[in-house]
Protein backbone atom coordinates (compact mmCIF):
# COMPACT_ATOMS: atom_id res chain seq x y z
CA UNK A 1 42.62 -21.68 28.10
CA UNK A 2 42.12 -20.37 31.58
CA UNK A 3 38.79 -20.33 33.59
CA UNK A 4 37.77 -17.00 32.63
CA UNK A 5 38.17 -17.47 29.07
CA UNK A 6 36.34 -20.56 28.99
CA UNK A 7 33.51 -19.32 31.05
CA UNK A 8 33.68 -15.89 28.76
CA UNK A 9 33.13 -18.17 25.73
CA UNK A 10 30.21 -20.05 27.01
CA UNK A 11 28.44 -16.94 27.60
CA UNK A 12 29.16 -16.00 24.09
CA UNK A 13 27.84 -18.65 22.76
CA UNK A 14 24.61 -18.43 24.89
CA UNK A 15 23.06 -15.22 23.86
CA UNK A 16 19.95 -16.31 25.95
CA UNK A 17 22.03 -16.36 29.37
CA UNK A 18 23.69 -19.06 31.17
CA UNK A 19 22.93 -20.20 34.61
CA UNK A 20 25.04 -21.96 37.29
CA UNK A 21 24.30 -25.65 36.51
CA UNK A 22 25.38 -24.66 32.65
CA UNK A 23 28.48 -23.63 34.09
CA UNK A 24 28.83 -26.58 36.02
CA UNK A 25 28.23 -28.55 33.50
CA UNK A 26 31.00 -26.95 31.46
CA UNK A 27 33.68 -26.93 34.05
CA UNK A 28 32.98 -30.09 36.10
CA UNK A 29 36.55 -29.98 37.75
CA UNK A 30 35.66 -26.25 39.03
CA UNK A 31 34.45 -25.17 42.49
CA UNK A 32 31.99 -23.38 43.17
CA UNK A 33 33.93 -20.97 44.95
CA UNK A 34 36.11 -20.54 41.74
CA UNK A 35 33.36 -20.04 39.51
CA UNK A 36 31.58 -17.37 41.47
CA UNK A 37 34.84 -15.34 41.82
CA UNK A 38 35.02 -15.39 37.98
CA UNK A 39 31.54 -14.27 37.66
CA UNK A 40 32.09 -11.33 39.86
CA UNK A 41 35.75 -10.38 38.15
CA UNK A 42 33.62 -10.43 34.41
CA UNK A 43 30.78 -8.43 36.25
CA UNK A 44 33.05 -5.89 37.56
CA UNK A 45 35.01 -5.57 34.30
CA UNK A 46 31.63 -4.84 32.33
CA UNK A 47 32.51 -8.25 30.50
CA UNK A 48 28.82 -9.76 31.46
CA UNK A 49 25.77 -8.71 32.98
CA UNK A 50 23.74 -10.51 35.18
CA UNK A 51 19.81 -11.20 34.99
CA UNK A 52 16.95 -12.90 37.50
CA UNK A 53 14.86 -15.44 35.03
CA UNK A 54 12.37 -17.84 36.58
CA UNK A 55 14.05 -17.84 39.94
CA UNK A 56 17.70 -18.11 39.21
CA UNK A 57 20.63 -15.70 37.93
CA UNK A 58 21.16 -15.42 34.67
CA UNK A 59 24.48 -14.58 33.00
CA UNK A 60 24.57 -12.64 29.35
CA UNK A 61 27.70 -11.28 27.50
CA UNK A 62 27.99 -7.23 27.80
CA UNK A 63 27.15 -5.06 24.84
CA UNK A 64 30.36 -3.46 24.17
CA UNK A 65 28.12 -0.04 23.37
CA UNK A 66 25.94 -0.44 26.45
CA UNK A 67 29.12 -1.11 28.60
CA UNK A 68 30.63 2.31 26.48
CA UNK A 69 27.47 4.09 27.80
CA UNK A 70 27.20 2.89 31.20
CA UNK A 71 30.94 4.00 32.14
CA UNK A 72 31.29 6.03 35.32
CA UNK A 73 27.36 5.62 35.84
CA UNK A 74 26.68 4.25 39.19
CA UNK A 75 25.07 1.34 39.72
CA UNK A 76 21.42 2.18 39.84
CA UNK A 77 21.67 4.00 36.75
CA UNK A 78 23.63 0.75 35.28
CA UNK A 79 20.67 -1.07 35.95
CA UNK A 80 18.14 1.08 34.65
CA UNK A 81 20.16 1.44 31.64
CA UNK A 82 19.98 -2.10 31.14
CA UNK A 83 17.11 -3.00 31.66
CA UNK A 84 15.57 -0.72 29.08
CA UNK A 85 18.30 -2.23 26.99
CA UNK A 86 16.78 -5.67 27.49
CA UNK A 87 13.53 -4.42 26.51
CA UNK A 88 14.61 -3.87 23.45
CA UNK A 89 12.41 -1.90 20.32
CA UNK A 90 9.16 -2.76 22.59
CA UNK A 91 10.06 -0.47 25.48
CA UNK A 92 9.19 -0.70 29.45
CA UNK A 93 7.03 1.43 31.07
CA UNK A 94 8.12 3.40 34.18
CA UNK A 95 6.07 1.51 36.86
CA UNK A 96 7.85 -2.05 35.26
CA UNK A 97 11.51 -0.08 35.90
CA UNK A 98 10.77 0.64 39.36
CA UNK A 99 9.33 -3.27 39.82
CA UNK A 100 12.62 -4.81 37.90
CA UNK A 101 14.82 -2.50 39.66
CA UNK A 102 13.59 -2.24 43.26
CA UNK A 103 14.73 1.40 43.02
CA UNK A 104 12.22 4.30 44.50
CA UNK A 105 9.54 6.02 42.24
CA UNK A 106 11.45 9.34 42.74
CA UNK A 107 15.40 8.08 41.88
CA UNK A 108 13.85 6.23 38.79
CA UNK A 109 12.73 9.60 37.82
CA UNK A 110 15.85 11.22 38.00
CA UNK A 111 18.05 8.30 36.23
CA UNK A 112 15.17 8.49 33.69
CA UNK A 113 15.93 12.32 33.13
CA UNK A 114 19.66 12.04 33.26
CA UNK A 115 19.86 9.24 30.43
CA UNK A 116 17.82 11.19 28.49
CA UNK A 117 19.79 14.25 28.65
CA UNK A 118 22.61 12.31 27.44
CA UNK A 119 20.81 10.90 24.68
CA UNK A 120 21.21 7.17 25.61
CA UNK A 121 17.56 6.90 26.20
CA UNK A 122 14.33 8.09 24.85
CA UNK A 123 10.51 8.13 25.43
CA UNK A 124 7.78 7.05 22.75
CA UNK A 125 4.11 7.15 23.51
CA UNK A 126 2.56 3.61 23.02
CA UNK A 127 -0.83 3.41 20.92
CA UNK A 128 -1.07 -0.19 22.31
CA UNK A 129 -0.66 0.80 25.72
CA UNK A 130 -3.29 3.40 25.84
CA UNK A 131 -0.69 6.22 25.33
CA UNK A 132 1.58 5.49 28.01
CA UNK A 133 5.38 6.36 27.67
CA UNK A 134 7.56 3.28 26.99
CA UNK A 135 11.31 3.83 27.16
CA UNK A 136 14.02 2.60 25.15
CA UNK A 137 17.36 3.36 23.68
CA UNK A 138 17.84 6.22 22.10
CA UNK A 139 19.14 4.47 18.43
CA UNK A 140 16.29 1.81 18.35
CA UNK A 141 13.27 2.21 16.31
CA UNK A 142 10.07 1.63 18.34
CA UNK A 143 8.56 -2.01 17.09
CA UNK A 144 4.89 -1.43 15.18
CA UNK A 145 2.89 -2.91 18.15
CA UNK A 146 4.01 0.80 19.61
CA UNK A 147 3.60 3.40 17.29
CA UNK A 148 0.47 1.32 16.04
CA UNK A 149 2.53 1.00 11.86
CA UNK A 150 1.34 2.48 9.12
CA UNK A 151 -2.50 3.26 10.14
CA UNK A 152 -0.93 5.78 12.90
CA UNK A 153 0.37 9.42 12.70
CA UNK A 154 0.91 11.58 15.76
CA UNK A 155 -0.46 8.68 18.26
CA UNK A 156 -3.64 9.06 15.86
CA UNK A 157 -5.54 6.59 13.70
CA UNK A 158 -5.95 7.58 10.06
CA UNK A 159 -9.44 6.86 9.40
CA UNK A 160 -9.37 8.42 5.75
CA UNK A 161 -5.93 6.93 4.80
CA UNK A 162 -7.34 2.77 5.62
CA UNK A 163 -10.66 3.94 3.99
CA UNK A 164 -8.77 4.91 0.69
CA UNK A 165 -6.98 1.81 0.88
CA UNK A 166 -10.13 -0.48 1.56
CA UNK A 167 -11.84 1.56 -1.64
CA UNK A 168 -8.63 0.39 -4.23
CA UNK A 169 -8.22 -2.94 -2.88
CA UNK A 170 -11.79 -3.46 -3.94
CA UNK A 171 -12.15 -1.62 -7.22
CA UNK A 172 -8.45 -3.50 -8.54
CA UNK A 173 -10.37 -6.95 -7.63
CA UNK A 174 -13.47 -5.58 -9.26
CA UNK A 175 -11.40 -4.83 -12.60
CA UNK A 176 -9.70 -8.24 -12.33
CA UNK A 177 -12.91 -10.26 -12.02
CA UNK A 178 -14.71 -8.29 -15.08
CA UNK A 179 -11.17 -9.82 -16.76
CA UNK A 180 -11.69 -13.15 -15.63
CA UNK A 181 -15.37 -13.08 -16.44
CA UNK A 182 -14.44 -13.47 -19.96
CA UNK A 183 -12.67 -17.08 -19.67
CA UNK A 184 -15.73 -19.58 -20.83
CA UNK A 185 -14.07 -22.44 -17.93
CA UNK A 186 -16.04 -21.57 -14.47
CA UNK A 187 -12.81 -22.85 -12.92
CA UNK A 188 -10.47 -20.77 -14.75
CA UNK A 189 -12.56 -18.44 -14.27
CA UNK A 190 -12.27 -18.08 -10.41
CA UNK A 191 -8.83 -18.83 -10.59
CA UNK A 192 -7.82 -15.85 -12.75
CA UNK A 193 -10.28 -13.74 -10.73
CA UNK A 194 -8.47 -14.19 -7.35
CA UNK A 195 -4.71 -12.59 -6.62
CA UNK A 196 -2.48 -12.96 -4.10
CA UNK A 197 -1.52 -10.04 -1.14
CA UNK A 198 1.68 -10.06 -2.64
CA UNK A 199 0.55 -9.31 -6.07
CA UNK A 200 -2.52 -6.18 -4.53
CA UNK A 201 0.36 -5.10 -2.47
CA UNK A 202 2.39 -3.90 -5.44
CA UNK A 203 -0.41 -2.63 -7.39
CA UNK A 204 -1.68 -0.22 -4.29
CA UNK A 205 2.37 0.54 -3.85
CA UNK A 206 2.28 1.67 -7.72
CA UNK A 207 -0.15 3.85 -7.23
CA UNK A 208 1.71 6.05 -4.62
CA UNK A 209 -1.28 6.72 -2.30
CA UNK A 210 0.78 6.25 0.35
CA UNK A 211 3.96 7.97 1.59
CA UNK A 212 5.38 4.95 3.26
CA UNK A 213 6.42 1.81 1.34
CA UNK A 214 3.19 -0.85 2.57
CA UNK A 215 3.89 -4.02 3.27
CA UNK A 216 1.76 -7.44 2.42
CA UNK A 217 1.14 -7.71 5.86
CA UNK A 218 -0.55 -4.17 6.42
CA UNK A 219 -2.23 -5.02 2.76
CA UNK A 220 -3.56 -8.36 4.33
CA UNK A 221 -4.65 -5.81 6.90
CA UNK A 222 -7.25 -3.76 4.90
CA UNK A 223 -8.57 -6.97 3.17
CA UNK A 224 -9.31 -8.41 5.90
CA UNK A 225 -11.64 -5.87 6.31
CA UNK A 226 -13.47 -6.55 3.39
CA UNK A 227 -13.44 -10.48 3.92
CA UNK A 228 -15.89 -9.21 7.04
CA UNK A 229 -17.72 -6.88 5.93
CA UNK A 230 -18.87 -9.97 3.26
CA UNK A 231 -17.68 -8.20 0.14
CA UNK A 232 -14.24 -10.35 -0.48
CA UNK A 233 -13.40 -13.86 -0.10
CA UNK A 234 -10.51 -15.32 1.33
CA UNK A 235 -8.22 -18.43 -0.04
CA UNK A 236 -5.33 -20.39 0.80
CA UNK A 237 -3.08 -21.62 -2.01
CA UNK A 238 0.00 -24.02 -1.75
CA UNK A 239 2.47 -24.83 -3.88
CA UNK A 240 6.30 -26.48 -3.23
CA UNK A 241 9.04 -24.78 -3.52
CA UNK A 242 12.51 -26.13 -5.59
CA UNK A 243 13.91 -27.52 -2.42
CA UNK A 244 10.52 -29.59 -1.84
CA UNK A 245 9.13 -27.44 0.93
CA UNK A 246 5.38 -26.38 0.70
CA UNK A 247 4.71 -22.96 1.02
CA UNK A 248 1.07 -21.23 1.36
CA UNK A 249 -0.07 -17.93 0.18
CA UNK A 250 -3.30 -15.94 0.85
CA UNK A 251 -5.71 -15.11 -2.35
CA UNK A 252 -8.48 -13.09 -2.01
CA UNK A 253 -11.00 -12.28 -5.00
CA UNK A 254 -14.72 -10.29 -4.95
CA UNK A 255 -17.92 -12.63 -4.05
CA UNK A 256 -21.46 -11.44 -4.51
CA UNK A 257 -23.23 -10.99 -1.21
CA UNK A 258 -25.04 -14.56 -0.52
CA UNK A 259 -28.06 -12.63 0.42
CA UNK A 260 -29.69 -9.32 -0.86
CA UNK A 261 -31.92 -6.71 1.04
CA UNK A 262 -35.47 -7.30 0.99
CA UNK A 263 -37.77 -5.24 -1.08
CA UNK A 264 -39.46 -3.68 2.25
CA UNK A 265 -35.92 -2.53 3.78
CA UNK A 266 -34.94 -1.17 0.17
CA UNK A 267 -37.05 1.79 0.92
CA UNK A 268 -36.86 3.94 3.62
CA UNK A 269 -40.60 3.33 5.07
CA UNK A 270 -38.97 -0.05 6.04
CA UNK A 271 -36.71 1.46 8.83
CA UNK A 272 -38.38 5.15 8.63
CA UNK A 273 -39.00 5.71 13.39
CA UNK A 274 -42.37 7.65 12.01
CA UNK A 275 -44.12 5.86 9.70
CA UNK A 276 -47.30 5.11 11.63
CA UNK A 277 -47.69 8.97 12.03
CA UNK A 278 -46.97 9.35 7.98
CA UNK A 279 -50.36 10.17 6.44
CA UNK A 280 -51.03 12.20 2.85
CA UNK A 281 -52.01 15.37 3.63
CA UNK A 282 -50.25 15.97 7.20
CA UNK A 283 -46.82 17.60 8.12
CA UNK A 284 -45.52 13.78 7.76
CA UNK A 285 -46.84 12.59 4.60
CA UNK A 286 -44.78 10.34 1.42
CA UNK A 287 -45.62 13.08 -0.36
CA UNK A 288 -43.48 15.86 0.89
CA UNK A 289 -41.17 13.28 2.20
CA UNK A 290 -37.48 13.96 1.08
CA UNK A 291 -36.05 10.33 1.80
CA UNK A 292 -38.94 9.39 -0.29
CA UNK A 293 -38.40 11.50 -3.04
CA UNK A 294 -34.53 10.60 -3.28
CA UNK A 295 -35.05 6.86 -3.16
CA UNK A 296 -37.33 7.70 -6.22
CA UNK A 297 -35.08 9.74 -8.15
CA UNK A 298 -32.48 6.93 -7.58
């Protein structure tokens, strides 16, 4: 095998990048000289591409598609190209292009526009990055830290949809605890009244509230929620697997709030911003009070 074969298969099996002492190491009867005139003959065929990482070059095999793309481009486009490339289903932002690149604000701009007319590239607005444009290529879907997942349409958070969510995580742990209420051991008891994500995850996905297949993760999500706001409580559960590994799963189940309201704060003269002018028989007055009245009727 030659010396650009064998330096073409170490790159391939490096997917990470290879630097010079690597390909040293691998070719210890090689010059310098030699080596570097290989590296430039793979460069130049679009075989490999080259990269800076902590201070010294990096060397990573060519996508056949991106090198497919990137024919006749010139070299500042090249570069562009793959560096949005490299960022993968994350993006870059503009200002990081110009930064990686060393290539002026304004001829960034144009590359920018030029990929995109051909379709290699795109733009997506980033909820994590306060609505700035992120590019990438034009076949990748954006990762969920940019579009912000499943509680995001349009850029926008949907309040409603996660507050329907929270409302039928709760009420299908309600109906399992009245369930599990009926088992006379306490311990069985809690046991049965506590479920895995997994197991709330298909019961929310049954009840096609949402258009989008949820996943235990965005599940875990909404109960989370509820774990803070004091009204769900939160388990760990391990068990070991057939090949002797131990695996862990989340369980969540309802809990009764460790503390109730006082009697005082139960009605609204308790946080009422008036009640030392409140007095029967003036304009404020408990008897023509409509708070009052519908705590009453309650």
């Amino acid at each position: 095998m030659d010396l650009e074969s064998r330096v073409l298969e170490l790159i391939a099996q490096n997917p990470n990048g290879v630097n010079n002492k690597m390909l040293q190491s691998a070719n210890p009867s090689t010059g310098v000289a030699e080596l570097v005139e290989v590296i430039n003959k793979l460069t130049a065929v679009d075989k490999i591409q080259i990269f800076h990482k902590k201070n010294q070059l990096v060397y990573m095999l060519k996508n056949p598609e991106s090198a497919k793309h990137s024919k006749g481009a010139d070299i500042e486009e090249k570069l562009i190209y793959q560096l949005i490339e490299k960022a993968s289903n994350k993006g870059i932002w503009i200002r990081d292009l110009r930064y990686e690149s060393n290539i002026p604000q304004t001829q960034v701009n144009k590359i920018l526009k030029s990929l995109e007319s051909k379709k290699l590239i795109k733009s997506v607005t980033s909820v994590a990055a306060s609505k700035k444009k992120v590019y990438m290529l034009y076949n990748i879907e954006p990762d969920r830290s940019v579009t912000g997942g499943t509680w995001y349409s349009d850029q926008e958070f949907e309040s409603e949809f996660v507050d329907v969510l929270n409302q039928q995580c709760y009420r299908y742990l309600q109906l399992e605890k009245v369930i599990a209420d009926k088992l006379t051991d306490p311990v069985s008891r809690r046991n049965a009244s506590f479920k895995s994500s997994k197991t709330i995850c298909d019961y929310i996905n049954n009840l096609k509230i949402s258009k989008v297949q949820l996943s235990v993760q965005d599940i875990e999500a909404i109960l989370n929620t509820l774990v803070y706001d004091g009204k769900v409580e939160k388990s760990v559960a391990s068990h070991t697997s057939s090949s002797g590994e131990e695996n862990f799963t989340n369980m969540y189940g309802i809990i009764k709030p460790h503390l109730s309201s006082c009697s005082l704060m139960r009605i609204p003269c308790g946080g009422c911003p008036v009640h030392s002018e409140c007095r029967e028989g003036d304009v404020i007055s408990p008897t023509t009070c409509p708070y009052m009245k519908e705590w009453l009727e309650f």
